[in-house]
C-alpha atoms as a PDB file:
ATOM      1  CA  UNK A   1    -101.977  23.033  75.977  1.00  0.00           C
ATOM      2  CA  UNK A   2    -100.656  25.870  77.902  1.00  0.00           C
ATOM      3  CA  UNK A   3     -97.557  27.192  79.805  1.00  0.00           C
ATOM      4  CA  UNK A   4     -96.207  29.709  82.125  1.00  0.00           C
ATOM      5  CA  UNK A   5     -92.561  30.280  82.225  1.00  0.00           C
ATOM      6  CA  UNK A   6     -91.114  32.843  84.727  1.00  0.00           C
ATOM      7  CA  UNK A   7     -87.928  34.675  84.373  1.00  0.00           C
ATOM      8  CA  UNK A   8     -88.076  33.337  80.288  1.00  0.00           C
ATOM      9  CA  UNK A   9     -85.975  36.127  79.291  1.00  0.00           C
ATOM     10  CA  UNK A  10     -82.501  34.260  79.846  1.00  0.00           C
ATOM     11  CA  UNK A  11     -80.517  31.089  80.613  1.00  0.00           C
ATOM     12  CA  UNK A  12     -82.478  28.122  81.464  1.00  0.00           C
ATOM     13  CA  UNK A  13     -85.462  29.797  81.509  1.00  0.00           C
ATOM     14  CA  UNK A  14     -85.088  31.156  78.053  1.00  0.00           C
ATOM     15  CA  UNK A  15     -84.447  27.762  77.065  1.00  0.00           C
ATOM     16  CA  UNK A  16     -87.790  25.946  78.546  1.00  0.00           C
ATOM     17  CA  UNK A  17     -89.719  28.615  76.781  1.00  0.00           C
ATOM     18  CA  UNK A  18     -87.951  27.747  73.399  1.00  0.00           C
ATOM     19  CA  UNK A  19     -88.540  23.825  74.015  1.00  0.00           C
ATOM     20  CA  UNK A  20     -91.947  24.403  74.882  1.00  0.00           C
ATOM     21  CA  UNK A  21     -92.612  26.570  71.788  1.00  0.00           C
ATOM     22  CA  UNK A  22     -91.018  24.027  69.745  1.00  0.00           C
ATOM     23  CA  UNK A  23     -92.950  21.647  70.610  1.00  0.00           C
ATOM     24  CA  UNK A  24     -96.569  23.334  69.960  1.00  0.00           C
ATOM     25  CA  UNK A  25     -96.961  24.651  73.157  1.00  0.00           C
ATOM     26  CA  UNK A  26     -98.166  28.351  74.219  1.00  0.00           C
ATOM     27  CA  UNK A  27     -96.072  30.125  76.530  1.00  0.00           C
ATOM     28  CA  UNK A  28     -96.914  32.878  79.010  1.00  0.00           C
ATOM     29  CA  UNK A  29     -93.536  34.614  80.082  1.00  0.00           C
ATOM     30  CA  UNK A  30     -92.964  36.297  83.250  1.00  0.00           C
ATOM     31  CA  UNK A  31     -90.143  38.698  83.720  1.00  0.00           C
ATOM     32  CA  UNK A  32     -88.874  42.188  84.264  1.00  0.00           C
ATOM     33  CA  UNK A  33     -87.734  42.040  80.573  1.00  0.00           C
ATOM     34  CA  UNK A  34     -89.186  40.811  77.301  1.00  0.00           C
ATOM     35  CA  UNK A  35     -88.068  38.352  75.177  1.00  0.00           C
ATOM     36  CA  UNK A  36     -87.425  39.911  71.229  1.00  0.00           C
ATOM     37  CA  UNK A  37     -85.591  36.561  70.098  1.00  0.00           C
ATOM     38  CA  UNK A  38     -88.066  33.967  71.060  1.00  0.00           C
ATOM     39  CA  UNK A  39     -90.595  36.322  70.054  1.00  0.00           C
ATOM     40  CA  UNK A  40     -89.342  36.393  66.668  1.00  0.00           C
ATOM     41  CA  UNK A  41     -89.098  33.122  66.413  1.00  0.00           C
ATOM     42  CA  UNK A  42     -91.972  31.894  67.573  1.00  0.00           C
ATOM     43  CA  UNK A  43     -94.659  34.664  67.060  1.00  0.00           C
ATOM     44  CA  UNK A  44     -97.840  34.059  68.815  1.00  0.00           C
ATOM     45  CA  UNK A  45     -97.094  31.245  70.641  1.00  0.00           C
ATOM     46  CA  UNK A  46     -95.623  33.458  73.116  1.00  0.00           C
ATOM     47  CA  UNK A  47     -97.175  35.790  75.209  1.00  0.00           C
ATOM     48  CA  UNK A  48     -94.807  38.224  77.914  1.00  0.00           C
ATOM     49  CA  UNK A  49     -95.745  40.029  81.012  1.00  0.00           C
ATOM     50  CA  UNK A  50     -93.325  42.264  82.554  1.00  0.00           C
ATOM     51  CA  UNK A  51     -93.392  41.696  86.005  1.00  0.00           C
ATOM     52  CA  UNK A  52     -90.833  42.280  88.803  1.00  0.00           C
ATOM     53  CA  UNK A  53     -91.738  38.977  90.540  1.00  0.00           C
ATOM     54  CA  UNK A  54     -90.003  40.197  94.013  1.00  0.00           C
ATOM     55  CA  UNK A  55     -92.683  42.998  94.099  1.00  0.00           C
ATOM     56  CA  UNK A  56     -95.586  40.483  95.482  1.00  0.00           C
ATOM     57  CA  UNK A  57     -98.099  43.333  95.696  1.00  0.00           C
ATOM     58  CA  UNK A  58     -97.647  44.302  91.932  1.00  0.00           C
ATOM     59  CA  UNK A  59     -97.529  40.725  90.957  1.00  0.00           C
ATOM     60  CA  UNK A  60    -100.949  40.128  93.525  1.00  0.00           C
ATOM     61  CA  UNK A  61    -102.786  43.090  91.490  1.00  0.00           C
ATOM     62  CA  UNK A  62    -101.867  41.046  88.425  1.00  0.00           C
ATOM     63  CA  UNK A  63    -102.898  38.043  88.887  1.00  0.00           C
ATOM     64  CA  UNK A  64    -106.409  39.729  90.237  1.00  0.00           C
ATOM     65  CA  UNK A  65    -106.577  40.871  86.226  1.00  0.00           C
ATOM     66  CA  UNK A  66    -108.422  38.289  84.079  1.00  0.00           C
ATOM     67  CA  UNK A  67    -105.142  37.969  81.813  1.00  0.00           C
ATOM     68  CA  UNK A  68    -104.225  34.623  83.701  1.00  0.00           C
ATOM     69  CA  UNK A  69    -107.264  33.266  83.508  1.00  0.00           C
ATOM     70  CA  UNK A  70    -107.826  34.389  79.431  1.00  0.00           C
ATOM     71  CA  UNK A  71    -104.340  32.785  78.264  1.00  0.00           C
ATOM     72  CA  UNK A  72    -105.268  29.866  80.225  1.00  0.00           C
ATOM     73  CA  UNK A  73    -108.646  29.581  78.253  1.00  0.00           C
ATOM     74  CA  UNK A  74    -109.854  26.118  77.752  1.00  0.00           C
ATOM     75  CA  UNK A  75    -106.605  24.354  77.312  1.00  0.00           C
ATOM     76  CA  UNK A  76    -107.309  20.757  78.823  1.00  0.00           C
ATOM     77  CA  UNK A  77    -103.483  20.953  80.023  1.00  0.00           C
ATOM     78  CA  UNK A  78    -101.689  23.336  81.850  1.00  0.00           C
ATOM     79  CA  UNK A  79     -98.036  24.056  82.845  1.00  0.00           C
ATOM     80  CA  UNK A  80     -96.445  26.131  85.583  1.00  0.00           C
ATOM     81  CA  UNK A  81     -92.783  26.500  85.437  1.00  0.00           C
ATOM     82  CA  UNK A  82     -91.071  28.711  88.413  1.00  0.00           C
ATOM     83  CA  UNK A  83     -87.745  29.473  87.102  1.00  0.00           C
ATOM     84  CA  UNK A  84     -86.963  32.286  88.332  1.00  0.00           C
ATOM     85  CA  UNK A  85     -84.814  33.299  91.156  1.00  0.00           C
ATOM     86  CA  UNK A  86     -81.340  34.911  92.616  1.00  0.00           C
ATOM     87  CA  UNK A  87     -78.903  33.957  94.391  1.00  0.00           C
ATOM     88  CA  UNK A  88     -78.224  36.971  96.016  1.00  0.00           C
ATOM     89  CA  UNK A  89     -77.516  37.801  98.613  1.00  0.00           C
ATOM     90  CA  UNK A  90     -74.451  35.394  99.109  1.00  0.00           C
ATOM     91  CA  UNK A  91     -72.728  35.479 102.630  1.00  0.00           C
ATOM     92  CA  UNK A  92     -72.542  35.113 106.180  1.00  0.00           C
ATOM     93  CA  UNK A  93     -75.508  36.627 108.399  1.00  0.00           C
ATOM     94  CA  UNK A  94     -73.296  39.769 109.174  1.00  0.00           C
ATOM     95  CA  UNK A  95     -73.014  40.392 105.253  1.00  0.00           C
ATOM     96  CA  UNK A  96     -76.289  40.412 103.770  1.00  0.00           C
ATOM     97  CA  UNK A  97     -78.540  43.280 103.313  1.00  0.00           C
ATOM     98  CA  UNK A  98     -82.317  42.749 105.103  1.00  0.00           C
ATOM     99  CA  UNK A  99     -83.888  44.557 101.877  1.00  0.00           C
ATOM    100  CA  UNK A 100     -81.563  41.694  99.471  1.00  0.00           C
ATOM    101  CA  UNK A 101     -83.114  38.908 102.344  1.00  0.00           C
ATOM    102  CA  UNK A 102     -86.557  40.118 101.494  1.00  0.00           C
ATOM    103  CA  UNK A 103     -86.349  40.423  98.232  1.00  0.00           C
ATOM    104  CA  UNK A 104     -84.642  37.004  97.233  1.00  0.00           C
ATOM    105  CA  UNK A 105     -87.606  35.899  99.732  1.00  0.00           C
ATOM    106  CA  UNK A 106     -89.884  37.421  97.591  1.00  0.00           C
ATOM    107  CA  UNK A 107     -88.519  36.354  94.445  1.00  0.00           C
ATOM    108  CA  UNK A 108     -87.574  32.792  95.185  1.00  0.00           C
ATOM    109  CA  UNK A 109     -90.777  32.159  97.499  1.00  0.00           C
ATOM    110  CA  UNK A 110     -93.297  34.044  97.213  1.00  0.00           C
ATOM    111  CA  UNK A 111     -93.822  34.105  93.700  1.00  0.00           C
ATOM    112  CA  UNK A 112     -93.472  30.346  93.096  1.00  0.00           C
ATOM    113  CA  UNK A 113     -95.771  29.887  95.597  1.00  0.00           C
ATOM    114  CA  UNK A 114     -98.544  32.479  94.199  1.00  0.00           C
ATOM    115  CA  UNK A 115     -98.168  31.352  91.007  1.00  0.00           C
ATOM    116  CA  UNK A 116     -99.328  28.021  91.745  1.00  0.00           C
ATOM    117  CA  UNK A 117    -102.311  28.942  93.702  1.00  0.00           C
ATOM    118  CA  UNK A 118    -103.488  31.258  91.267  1.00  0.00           C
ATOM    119  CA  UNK A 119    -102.668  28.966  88.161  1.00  0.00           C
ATOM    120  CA  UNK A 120    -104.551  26.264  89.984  1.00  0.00           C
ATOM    121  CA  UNK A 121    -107.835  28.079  90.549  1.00  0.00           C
ATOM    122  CA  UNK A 122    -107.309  29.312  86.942  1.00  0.00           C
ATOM    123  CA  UNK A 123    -107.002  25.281  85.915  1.00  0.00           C
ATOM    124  CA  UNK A 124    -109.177  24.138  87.893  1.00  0.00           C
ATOM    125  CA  UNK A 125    -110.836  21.368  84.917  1.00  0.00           C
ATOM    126  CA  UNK A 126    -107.468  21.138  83.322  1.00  0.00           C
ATOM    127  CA  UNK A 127    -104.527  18.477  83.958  1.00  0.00           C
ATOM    128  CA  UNK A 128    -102.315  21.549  85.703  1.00  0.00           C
ATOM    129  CA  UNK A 129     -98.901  20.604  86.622  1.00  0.00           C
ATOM    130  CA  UNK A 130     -96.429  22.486  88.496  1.00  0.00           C
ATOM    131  CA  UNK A 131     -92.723  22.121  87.953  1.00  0.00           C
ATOM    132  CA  UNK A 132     -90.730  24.682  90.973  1.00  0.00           C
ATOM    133  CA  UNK A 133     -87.128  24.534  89.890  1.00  0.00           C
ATOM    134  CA  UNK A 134     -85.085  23.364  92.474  1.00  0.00           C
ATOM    135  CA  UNK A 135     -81.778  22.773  93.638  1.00  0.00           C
ATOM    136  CA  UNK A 136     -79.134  20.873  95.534  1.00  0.00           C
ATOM    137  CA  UNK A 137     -78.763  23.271  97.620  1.00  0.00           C
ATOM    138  CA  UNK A 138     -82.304  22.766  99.061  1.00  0.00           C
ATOM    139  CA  UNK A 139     -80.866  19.677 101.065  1.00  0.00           C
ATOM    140  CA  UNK A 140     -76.871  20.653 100.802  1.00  0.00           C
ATOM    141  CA  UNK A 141     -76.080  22.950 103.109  1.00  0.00           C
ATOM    142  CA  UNK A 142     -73.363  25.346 101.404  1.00  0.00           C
ATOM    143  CA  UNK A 143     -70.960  28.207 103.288  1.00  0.00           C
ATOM    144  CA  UNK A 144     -72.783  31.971 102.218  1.00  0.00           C
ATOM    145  CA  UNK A 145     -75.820  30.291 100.963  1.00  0.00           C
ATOM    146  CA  UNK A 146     -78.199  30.361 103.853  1.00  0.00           C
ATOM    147  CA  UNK A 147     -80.627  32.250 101.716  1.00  0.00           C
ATOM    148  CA  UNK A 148     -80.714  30.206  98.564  1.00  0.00           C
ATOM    149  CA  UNK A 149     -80.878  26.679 100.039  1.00  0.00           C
ATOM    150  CA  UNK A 150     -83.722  28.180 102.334  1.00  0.00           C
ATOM    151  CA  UNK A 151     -85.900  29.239  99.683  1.00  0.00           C
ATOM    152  CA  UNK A 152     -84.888  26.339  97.808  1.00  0.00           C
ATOM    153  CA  UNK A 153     -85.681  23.910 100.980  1.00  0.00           C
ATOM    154  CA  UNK A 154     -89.167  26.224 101.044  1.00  0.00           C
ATOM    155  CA  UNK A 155     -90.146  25.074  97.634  1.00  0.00           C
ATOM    156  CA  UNK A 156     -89.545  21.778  98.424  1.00  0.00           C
ATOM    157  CA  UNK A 157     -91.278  21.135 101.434  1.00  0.00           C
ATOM    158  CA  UNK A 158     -94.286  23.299  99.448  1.00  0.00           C
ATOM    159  CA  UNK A 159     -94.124  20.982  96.814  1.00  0.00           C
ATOM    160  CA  UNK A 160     -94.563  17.919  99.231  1.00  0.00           C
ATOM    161  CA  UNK A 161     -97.540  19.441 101.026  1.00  0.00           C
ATOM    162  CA  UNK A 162     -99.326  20.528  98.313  1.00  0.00           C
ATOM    163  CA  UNK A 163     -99.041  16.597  96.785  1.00  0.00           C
ATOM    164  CA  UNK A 164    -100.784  15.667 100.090  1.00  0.00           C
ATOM    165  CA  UNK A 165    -103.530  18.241  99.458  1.00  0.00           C
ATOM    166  CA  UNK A 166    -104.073  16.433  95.846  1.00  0.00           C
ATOM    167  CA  UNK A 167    -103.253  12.961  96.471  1.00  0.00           C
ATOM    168  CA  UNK A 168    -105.131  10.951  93.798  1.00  0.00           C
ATOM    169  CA  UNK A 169    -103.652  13.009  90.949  1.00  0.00           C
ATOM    170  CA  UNK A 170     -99.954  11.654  91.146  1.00  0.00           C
ATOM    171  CA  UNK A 171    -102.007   7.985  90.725  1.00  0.00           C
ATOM    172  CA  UNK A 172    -104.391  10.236  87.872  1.00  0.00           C
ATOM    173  CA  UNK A 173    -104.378   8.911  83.962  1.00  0.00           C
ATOM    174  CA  UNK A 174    -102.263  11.187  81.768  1.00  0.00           C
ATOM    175  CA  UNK A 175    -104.661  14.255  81.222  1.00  0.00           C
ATOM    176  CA  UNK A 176    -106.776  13.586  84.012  1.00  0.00           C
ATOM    177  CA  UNK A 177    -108.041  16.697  85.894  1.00  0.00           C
ATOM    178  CA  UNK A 178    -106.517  17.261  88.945  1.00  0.00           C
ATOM    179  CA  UNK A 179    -103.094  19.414  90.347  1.00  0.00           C
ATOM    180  CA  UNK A 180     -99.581  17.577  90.039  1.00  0.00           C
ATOM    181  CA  UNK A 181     -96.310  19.001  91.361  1.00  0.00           C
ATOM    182  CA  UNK A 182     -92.746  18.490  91.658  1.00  0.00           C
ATOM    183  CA  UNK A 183     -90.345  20.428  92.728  1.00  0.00           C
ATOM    184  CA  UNK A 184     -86.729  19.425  90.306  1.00  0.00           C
ATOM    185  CA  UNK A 185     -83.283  19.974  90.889  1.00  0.00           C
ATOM    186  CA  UNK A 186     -82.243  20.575  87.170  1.00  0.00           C
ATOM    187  CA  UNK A 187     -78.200  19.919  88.061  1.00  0.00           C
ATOM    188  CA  UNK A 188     -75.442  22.397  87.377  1.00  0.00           C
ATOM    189  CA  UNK A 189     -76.136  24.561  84.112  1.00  0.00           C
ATOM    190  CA  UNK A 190     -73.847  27.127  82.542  1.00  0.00           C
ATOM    191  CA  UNK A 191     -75.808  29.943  82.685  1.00  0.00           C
ATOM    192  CA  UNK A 192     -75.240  34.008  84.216  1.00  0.00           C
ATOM    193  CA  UNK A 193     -76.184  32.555  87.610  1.00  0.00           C
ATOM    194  CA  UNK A 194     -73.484  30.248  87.647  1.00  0.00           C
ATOM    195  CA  UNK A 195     -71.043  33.056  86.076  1.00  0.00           C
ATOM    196  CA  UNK A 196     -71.930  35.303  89.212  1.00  0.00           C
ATOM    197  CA  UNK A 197     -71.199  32.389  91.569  1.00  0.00           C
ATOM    198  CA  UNK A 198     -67.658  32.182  89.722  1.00  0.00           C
ATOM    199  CA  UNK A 199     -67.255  35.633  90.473  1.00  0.00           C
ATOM    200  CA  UNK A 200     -68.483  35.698  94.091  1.00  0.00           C
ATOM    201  CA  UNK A 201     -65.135  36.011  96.390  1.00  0.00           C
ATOM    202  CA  UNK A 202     -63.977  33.236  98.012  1.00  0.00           C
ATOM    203  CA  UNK A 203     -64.023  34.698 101.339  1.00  0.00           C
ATOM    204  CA  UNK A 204     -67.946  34.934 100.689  1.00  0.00           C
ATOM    205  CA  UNK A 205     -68.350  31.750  99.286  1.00  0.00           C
ATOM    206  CA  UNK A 206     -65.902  29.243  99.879  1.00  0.00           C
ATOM    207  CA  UNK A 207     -66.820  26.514  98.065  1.00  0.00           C
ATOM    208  CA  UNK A 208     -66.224  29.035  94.451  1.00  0.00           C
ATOM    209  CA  UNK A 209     -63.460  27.025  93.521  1.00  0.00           C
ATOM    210  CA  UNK A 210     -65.576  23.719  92.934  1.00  0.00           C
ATOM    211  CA  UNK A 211     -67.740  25.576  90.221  1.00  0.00           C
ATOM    212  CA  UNK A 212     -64.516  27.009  88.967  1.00  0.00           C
ATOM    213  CA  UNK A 213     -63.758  23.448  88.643  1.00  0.00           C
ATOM    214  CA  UNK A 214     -67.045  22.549  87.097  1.00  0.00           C
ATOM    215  CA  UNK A 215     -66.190  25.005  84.332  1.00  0.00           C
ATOM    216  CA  UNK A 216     -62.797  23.702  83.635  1.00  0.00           C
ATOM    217  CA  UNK A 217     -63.857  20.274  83.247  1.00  0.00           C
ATOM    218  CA  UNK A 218     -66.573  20.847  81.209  1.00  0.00           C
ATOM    219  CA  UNK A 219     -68.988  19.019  83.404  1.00  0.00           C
ATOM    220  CA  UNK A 220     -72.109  22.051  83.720  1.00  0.00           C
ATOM    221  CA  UNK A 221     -74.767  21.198  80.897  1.00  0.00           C
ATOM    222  CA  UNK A 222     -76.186  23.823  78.571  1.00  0.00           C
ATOM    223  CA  UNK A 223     -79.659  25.374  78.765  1.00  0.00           C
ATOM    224  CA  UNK A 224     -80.551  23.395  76.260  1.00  0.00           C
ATOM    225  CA  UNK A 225     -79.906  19.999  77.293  1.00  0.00           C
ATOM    226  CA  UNK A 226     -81.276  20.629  80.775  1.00  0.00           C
ATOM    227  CA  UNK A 227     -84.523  22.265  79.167  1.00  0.00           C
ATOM    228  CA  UNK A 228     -85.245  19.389  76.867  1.00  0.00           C
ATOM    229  CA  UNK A 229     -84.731  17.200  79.737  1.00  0.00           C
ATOM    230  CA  UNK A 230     -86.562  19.333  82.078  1.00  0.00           C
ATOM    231  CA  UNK A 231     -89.842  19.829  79.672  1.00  0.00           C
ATOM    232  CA  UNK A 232     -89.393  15.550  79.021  1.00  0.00           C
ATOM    233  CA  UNK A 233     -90.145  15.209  82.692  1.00  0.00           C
ATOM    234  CA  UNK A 234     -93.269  17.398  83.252  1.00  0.00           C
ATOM    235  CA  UNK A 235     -95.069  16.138  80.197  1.00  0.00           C
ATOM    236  CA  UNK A 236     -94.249  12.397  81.383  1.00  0.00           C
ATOM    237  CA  UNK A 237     -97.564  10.624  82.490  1.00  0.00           C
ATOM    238  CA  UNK A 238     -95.602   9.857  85.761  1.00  0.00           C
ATOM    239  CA  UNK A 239     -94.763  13.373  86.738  1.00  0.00           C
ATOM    240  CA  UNK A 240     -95.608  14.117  90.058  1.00  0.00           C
ATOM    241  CA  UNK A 241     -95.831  10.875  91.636  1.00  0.00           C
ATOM    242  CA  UNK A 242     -92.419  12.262  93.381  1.00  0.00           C
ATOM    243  CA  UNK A 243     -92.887  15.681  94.980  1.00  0.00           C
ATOM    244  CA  UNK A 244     -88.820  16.672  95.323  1.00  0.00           C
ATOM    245  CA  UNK A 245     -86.853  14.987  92.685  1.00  0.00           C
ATOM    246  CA  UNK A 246     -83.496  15.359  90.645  1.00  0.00           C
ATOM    247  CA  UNK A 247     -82.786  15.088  87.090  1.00  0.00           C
ATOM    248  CA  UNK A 248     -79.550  14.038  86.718  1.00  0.00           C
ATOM    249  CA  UNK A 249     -81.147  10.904  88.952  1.00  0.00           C
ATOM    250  CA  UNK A 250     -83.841  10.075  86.065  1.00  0.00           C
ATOM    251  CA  UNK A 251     -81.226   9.784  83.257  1.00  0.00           C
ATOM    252  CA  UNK A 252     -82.919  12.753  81.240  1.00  0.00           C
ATOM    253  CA  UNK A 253     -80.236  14.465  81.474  1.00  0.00           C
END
C-alpha cells in the first residue's frame, strides 16, 4: 500500500503522513518544504518532493517524470490525499490581489485536481482512492471568503462527477480495482491556518471572532485526532460510496 500526501510538511497534513507511516504505509510528500522530523522517524517509508503546487506547469513537468508512477509500483492499494491549500487571499472583491486569486486557484484547484488524474492513470490495477480535503466553507457561504469556499465548492462538485465517471467502485469489494473518491470536511483543527484566520482583521473577515471563540472554548481538535480519524475513513471498505461528506457527521472524530 501506497500514499500521497500534499503539503505533509505541517499541521494536518503533517499529521496524516505520521498516521499513515504508523500504520505501515509508504508516503509520497508533496510540498515546497521537506519534512526532517517525520523523516527521522520514519526513514524510508517516506519519500518528499519539493514542489510549489500553485506553479501547475512545474508540477505538470513532474508528474510527466516516471517518479509517480515508480513510488506507485505494484502496490495493490493506493491513496491520494490533497491537503494542501491557503486561505489567502481573504476579503472583499476590491481587496484581493488577481496574482493571490490565481494562485490560491492554482493551489487549491488545480493541483487536487491533477493529482488525481495523474495518480489514477498511475493506479490504474490498484484499489486508488482519493480523499480532497474539504471544508464547510464549500457549502457555507462566509464574509471575505469568496475564494476559499469556491475552491472548496470546486473540489466538491469534482469529487461528485468523478464518482459518476466510476460508478461501480463505491458498490466495489474492499481492494477491488477501480477509482473511489470523497471529498471530507475534516471540522475545525488548530493548526497555522486557523492561527492566520485569528489574525485576519475583522474588517476583512467578520466572522474572526467565532474562531476566536473556538479557541477559547477549546472546541478545535488537534492534528492528530482529525488525522487518525481522517486516515480511519479512507481505509474503510465503505469509503466513497458518499462523494462530499463530513467527519464530525461519521462520529470519527
Amino acid at each position: 500500500m501506497s500514499a500521497i500526501v500534499s503539503g505533509h510538511t505541517q499541521g494536518l497534513g503533517a499529521a496524516l503522513a505520521a498516521e499513515l507511516m504508523m500504520r505501515g504505509i509508504a508516503v509520497l510528500g508533496l510540498a515546497r518544504g521537506t519534512a526532517p522530523q517525520l523523516a527521522a522517524r520514519f526513514g524510508p517509508l517516506l519519500r518528499e518532493h519539493q514542489a510549489d503546487l500553485s506553479d501547475s506547469a512545474a508540477l505538470a513537468a513532474w508528474l510527466a517524470t516516471p517518479a509517480l508512477r515508480d513510488f506507485v509500483g505494484a502496490s495493490t492499494q493506493v491513496l491520494l490525499i490533497n491537503n494542501a491549500g491557503t486561505v489567502e487571499p481573504v476579503g472583499a472583491l476590491h481587496d484581493q490581489d488577481p496574482l493571490a486569486v490565481a494562485q490560491a486557484v492554482a493551489l487549491n484547484v488545480a493541483a487536487p485536481m491533477m493529482l488525481a488524474a495523474a495518480v489514477a492513470t498511475a493506479a490504474r490495477q490498484a484499489d486508488c482512492r482519493i480523499l480532497h480535503v474539504s471544508s464547510g466553507a464549500a457549502c457555507n457561504a462566509y464574509t471575505g471568503w469568496s475564494v476559499y469556499g469556491g475552491t472548496k465548492a470546486a473540489l466538491d462538485q469534482h469529487a461528485r462527477a468523478v464518482a459518476l465517471d466510476y460508478p461501480l467502485a463505491p458498490q466495489a469489494g474492499d481492494g477491488a480495482a477501480g477509482v473511489r473518491i470523497c471529498s471530507l470536511a475534516p471540522g475545525v483543527i488548530d493548526t497555522a491556518m486557523q492561527a492566520r484566520i485569528r489574525a485576519t482583521p475583522e474588517s476583512r473577515f467578520p466572522q474572526r471572532e467565532r474562531f476566536l471563540a473556538l479557541q477559547r472554548d477549546g472546541a478545535l481538535s488537534s492534528p492528530e485526532q482529525c488525522a487518525a480519524g481522517v486516515v480511519d475513513y479512507l481505509l474503510a471498505t465503505g469509503f466513497g460510496r458518499d462523494a462530499v461528506d463530513d467527519l464530525r457527521a461519521t462520529g470519527r472524530r
